[in-house]
N, C-alpha and C. Protein backbone atom coordinates (compact mmCIF):
# COMPACT_ATOMS: atom_id res chain seq x y z
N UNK A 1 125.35 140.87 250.99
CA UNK A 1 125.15 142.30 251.01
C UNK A 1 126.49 142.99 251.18
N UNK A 2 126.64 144.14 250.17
CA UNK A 2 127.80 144.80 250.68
C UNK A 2 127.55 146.02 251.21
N UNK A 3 128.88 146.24 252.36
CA UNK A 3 128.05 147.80 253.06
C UNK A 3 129.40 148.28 253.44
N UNK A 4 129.29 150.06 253.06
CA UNK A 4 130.08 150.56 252.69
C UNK A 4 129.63 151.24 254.31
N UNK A 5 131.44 151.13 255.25
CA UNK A 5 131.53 151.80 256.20
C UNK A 5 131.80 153.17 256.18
N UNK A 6 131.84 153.56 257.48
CA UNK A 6 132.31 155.09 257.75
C UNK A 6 131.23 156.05 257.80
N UNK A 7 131.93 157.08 257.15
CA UNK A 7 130.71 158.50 257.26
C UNK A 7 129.80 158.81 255.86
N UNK A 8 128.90 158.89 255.68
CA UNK A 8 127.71 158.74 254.83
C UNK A 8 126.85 160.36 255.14
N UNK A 9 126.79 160.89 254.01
CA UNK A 9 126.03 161.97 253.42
C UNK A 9 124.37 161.67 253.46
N UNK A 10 123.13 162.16 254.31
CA UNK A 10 121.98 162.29 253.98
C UNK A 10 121.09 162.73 253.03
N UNK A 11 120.04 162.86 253.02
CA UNK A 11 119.35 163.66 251.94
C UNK A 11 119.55 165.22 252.62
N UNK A 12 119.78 165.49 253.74
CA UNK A 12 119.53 167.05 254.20
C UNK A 12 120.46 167.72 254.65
N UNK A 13 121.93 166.69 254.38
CA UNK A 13 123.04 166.99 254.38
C UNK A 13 123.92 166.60 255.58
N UNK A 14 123.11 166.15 256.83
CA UNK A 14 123.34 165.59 257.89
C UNK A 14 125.04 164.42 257.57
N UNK A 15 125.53 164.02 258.27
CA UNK A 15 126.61 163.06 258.43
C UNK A 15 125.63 162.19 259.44
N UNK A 16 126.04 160.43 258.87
CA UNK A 16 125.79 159.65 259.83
C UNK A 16 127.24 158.44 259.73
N UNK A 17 126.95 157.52 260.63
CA UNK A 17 127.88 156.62 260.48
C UNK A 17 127.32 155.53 260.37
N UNK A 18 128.02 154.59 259.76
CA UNK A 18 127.92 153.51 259.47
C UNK A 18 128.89 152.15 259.85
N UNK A 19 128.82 151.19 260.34
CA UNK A 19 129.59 150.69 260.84
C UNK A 19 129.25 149.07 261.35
N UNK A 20 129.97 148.32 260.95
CA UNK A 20 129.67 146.53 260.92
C UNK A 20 130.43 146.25 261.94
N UNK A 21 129.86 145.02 262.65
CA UNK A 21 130.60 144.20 263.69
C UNK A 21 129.90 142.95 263.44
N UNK A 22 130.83 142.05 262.54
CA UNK A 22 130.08 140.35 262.61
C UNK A 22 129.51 140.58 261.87
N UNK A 23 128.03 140.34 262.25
CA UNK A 23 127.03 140.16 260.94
C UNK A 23 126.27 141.65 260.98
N UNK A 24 126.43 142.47 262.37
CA UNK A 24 125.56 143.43 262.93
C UNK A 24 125.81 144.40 261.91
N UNK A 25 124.79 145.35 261.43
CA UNK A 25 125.16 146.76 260.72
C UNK A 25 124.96 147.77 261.75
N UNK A 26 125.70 148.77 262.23
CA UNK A 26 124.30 149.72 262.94
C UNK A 26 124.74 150.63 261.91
N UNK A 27 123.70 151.84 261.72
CA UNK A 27 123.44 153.54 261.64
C UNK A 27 123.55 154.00 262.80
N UNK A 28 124.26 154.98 262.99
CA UNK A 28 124.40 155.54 264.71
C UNK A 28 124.05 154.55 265.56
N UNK A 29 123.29 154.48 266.28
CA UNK A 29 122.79 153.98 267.33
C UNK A 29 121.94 152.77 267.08
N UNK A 30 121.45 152.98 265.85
CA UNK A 30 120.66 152.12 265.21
C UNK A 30 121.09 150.49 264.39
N UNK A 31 120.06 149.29 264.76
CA UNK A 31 120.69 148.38 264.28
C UNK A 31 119.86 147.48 262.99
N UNK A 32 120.42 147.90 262.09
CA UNK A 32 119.54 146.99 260.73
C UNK A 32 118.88 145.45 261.11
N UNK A 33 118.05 145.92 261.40
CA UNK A 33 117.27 144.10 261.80
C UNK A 33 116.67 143.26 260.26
N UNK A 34 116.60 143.92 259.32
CA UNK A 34 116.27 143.64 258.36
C UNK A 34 117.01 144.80 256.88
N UNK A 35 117.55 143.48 256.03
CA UNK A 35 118.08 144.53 255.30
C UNK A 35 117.87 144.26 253.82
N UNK A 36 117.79 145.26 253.00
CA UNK A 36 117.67 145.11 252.01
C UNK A 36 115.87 144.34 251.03
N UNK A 37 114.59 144.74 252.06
CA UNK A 37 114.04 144.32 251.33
C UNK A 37 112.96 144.99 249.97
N UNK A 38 113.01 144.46 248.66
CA UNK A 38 112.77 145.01 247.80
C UNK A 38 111.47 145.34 247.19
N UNK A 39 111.44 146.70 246.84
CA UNK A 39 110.20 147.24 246.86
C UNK A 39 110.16 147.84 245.10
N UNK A 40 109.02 147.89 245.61
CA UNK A 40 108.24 148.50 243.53
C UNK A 40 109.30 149.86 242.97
N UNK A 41 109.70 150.47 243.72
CA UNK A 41 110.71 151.97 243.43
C UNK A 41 112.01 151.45 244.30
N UNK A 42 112.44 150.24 244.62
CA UNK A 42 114.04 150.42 245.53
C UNK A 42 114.15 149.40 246.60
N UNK A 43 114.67 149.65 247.67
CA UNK A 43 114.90 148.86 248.84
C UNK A 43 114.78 149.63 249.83
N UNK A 44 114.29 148.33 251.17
CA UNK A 44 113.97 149.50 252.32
C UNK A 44 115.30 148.46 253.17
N UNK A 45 115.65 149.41 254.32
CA UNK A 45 116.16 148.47 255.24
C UNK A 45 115.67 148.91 256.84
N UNK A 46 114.76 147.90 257.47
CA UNK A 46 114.44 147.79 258.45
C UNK A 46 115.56 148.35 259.68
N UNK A 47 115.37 149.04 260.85
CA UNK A 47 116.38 149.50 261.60
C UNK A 47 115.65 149.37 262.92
N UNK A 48 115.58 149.47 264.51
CA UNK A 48 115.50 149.05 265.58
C UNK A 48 114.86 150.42 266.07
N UNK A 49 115.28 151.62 265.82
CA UNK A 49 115.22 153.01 266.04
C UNK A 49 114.92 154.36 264.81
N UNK A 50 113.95 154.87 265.53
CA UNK A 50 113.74 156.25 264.40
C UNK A 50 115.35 157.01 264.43
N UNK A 51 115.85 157.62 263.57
CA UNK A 51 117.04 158.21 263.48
C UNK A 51 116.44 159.78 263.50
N UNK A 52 116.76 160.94 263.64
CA UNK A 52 116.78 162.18 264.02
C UNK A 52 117.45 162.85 263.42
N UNK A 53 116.99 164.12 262.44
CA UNK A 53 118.26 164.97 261.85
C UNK A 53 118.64 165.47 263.24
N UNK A 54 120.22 166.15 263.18
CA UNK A 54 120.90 166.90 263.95
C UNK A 54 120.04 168.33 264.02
N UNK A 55 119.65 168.90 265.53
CA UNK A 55 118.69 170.35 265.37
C UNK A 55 120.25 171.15 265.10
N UNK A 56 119.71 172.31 264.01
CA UNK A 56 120.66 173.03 263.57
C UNK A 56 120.47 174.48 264.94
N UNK A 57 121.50 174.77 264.86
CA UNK A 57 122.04 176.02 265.60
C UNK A 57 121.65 176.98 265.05
């Protein structure tokens, strides 16, 4: 699998991060326990935690 670090654009325009250690991926806070599995329209990747848009001001 390749995975592109750093800062990453949402669908709602949000910034998240992305970021590898070893084999680990997290999303923010979040840690890919499963990745990449393939579905009828794409891929899903399993994560540890619901993620949260940022509440806007």
């Amino acid at each position: 699998m390749t995975v592109v670090l750093g800062t990453l654009k949402t669908m709602n325009g949000a910034k998240i991060d992305l970021s590898k250690a070893g084999d680990m991926v997290t999303i923010e806070k979040a840690v890919v326990t499963r990745a990449t599995l393939t579905t009828t329209n794409g891929a899903v990747h399993i994560i540890d935690c619901v993620l949260m848009p940022p509440i806007k001001k």
